[in-house]
Protein backbone atom coordinates (compact mmCIF):
# COMPACT_ATOMS: atom_id res chain seq x y z
CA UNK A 1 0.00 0.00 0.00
CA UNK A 2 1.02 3.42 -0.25
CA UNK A 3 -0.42 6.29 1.48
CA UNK A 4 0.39 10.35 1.86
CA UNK A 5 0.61 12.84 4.50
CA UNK A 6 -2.03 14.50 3.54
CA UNK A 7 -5.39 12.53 3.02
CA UNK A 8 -6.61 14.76 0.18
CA UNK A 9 -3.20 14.55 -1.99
CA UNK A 10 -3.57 18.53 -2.21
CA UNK A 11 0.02 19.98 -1.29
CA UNK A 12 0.80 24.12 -1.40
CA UNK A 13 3.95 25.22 -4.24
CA UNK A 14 7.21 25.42 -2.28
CA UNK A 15 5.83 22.67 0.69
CA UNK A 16 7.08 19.52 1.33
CA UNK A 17 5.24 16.35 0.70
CA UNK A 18 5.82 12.57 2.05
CA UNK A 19 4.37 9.22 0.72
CA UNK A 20 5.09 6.04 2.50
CA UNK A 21 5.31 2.51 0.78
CA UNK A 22 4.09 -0.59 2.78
CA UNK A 23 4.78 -4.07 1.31
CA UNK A 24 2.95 -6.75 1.88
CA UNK A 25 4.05 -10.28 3.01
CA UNK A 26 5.90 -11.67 0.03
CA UNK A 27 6.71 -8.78 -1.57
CA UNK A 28 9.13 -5.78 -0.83
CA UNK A 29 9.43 -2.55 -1.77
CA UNK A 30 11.42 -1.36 -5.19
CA UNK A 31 11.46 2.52 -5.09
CA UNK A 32 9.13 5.77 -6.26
CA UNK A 33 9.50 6.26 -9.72
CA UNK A 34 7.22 8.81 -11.83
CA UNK A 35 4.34 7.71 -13.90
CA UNK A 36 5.27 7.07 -17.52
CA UNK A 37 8.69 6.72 -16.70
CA UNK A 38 11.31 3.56 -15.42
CA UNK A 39 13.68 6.09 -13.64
CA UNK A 40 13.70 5.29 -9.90
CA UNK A 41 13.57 8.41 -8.12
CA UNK A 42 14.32 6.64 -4.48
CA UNK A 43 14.24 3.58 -2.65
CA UNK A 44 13.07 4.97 0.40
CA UNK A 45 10.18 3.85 1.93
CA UNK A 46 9.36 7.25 3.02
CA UNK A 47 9.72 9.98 1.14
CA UNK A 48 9.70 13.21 1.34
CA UNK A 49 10.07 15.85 -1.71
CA UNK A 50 9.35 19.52 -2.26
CA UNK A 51 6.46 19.79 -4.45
CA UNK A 52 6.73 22.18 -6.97
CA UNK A 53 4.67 21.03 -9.64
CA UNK A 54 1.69 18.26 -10.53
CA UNK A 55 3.52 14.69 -9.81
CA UNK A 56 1.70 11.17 -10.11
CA UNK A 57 4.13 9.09 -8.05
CA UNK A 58 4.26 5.41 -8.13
CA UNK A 59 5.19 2.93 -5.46
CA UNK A 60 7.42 0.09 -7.18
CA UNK A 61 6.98 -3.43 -5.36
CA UNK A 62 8.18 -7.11 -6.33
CA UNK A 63 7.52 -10.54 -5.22
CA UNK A 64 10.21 -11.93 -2.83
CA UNK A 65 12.26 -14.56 -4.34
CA UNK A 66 11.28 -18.10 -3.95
CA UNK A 67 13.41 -19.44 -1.20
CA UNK A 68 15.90 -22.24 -2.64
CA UNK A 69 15.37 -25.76 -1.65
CA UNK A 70 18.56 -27.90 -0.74
């Protein structure tokens, strides 16, 4: 899941935003990346950037890796 500080997503010029990514069980977290692009922008979990322009932000997760047998 991913989630914001602010419920309504609505974030002044010049003020500073933060989105959190939770994985779920089996899966971890990749990074933020923007939409229409493959650029990771960080891996943080939480992150916080200064918003100074309309962003659509996009929490990257995978599957974990299946865990080899011996």
């Amino acid at each position: 899941t991913v989630s914001m500080d602010h419920e309504d997503g609505i974030y002044e010029d010049g003020k500073e935003a933060t989105v959190t990514a939770t994985a779920k069980e089996g899966h971890h977290f990749v990074g933020w990346k923007l939409k229409d692009s493959e650029d990771i922008l960080s891996t943080d979990a939480k992150y916080t950037f200064k918003v100074e322009k309309d962003v659509d932000l996009i929490g990257v997760f995978e599957k974990d890796a299946e865990p080899v047998k011996q």
